[in-house]
C-alpha atoms as a PDB file:
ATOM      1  CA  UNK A   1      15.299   3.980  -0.887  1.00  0.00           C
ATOM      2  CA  UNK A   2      14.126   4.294  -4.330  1.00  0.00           C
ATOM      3  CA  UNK A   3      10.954   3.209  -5.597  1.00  0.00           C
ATOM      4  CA  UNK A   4       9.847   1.350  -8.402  1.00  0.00           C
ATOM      5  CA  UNK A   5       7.138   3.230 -10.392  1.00  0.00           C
ATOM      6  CA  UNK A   6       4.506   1.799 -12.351  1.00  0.00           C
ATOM      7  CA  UNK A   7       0.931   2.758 -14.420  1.00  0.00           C
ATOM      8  CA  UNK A   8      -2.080   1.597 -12.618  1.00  0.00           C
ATOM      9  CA  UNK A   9      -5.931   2.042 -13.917  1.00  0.00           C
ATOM     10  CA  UNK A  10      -8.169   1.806 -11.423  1.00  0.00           C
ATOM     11  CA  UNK A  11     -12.130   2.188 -11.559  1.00  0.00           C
ATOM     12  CA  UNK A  12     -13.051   6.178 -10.639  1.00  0.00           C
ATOM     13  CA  UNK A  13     -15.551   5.523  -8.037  1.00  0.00           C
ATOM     14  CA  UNK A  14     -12.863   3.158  -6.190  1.00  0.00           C
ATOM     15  CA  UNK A  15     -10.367   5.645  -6.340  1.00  0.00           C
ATOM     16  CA  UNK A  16     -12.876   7.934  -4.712  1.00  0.00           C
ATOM     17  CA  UNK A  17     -13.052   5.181  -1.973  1.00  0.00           C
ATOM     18  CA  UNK A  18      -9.348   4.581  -1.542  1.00  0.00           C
ATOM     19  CA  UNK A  19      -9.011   8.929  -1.288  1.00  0.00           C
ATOM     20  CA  UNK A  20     -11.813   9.130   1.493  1.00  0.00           C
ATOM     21  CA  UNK A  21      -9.416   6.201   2.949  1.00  0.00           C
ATOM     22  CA  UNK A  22      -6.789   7.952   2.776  1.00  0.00           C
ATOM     23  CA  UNK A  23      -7.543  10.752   3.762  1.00  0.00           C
ATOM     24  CA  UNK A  24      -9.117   9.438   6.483  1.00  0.00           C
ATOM     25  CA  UNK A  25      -5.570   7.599   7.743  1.00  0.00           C
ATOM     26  CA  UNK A  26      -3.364  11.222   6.662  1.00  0.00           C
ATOM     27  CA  UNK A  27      -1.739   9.582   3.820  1.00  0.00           C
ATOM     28  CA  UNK A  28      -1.740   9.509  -0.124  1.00  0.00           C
ATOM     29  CA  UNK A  29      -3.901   7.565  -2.461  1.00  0.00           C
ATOM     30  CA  UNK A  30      -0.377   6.016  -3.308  1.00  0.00           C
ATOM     31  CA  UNK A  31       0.926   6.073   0.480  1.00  0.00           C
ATOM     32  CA  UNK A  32      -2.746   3.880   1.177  1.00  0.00           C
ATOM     33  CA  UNK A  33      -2.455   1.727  -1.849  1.00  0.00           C
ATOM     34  CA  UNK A  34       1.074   0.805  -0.942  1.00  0.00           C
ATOM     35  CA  UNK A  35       0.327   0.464   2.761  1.00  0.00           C
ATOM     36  CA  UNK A  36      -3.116  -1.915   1.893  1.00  0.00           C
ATOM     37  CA  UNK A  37      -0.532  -3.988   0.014  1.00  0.00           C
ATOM     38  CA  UNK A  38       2.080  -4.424   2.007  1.00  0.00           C
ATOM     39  CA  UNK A  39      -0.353  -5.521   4.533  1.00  0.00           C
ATOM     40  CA  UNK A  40      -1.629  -7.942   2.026  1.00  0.00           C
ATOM     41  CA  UNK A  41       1.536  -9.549   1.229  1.00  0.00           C
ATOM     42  CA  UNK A  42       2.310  -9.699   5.189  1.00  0.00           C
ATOM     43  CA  UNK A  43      -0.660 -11.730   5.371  1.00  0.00           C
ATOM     44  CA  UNK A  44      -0.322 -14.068   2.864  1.00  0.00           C
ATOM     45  CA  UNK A  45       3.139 -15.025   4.338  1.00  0.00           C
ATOM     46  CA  UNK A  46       5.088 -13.124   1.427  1.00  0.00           C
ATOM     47  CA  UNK A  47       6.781 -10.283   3.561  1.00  0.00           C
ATOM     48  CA  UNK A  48       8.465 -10.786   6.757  1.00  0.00           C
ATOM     49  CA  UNK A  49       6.205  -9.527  10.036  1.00  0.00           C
ATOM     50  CA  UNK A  50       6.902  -6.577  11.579  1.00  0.00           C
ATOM     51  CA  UNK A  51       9.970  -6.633  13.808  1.00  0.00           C
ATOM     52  CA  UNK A  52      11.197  -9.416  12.574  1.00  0.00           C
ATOM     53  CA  UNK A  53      14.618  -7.673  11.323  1.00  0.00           C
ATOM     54  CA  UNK A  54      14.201  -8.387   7.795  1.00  0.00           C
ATOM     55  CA  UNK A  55      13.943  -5.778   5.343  1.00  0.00           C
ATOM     56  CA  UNK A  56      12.060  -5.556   2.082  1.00  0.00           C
ATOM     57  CA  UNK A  57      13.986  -5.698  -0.551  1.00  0.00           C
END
């Protein structure tokens, strides 16, 4: 699957944060931004739960 790619500014001390986060989990600053917002969107009701068979488009 391809990914979309896209500029994002963020503030340097919470990019520090999101690294020690990241780090802390074994991914990527963009692996943990990507995972923080897919869990976001899951929440809110705009992403199918896990299992459920549907696939993000």
């Amino acid at each position: 699957m391809e990914k979309k790619k896209f500029l994002l500014r963020i503030d340097p001390k919470l990019y520090d944060i999101m690294q020690k986060w990241a780090d802390d989990e074994f991914r990527s600053v963009n692996g943990q931004i990507e995972n923080i917002l897919r869990d976001a969107a899951r929440r809110a009701g705009r992403l199918p739960k896990k299992g459920d068979g549907k696939k993000l488009k």
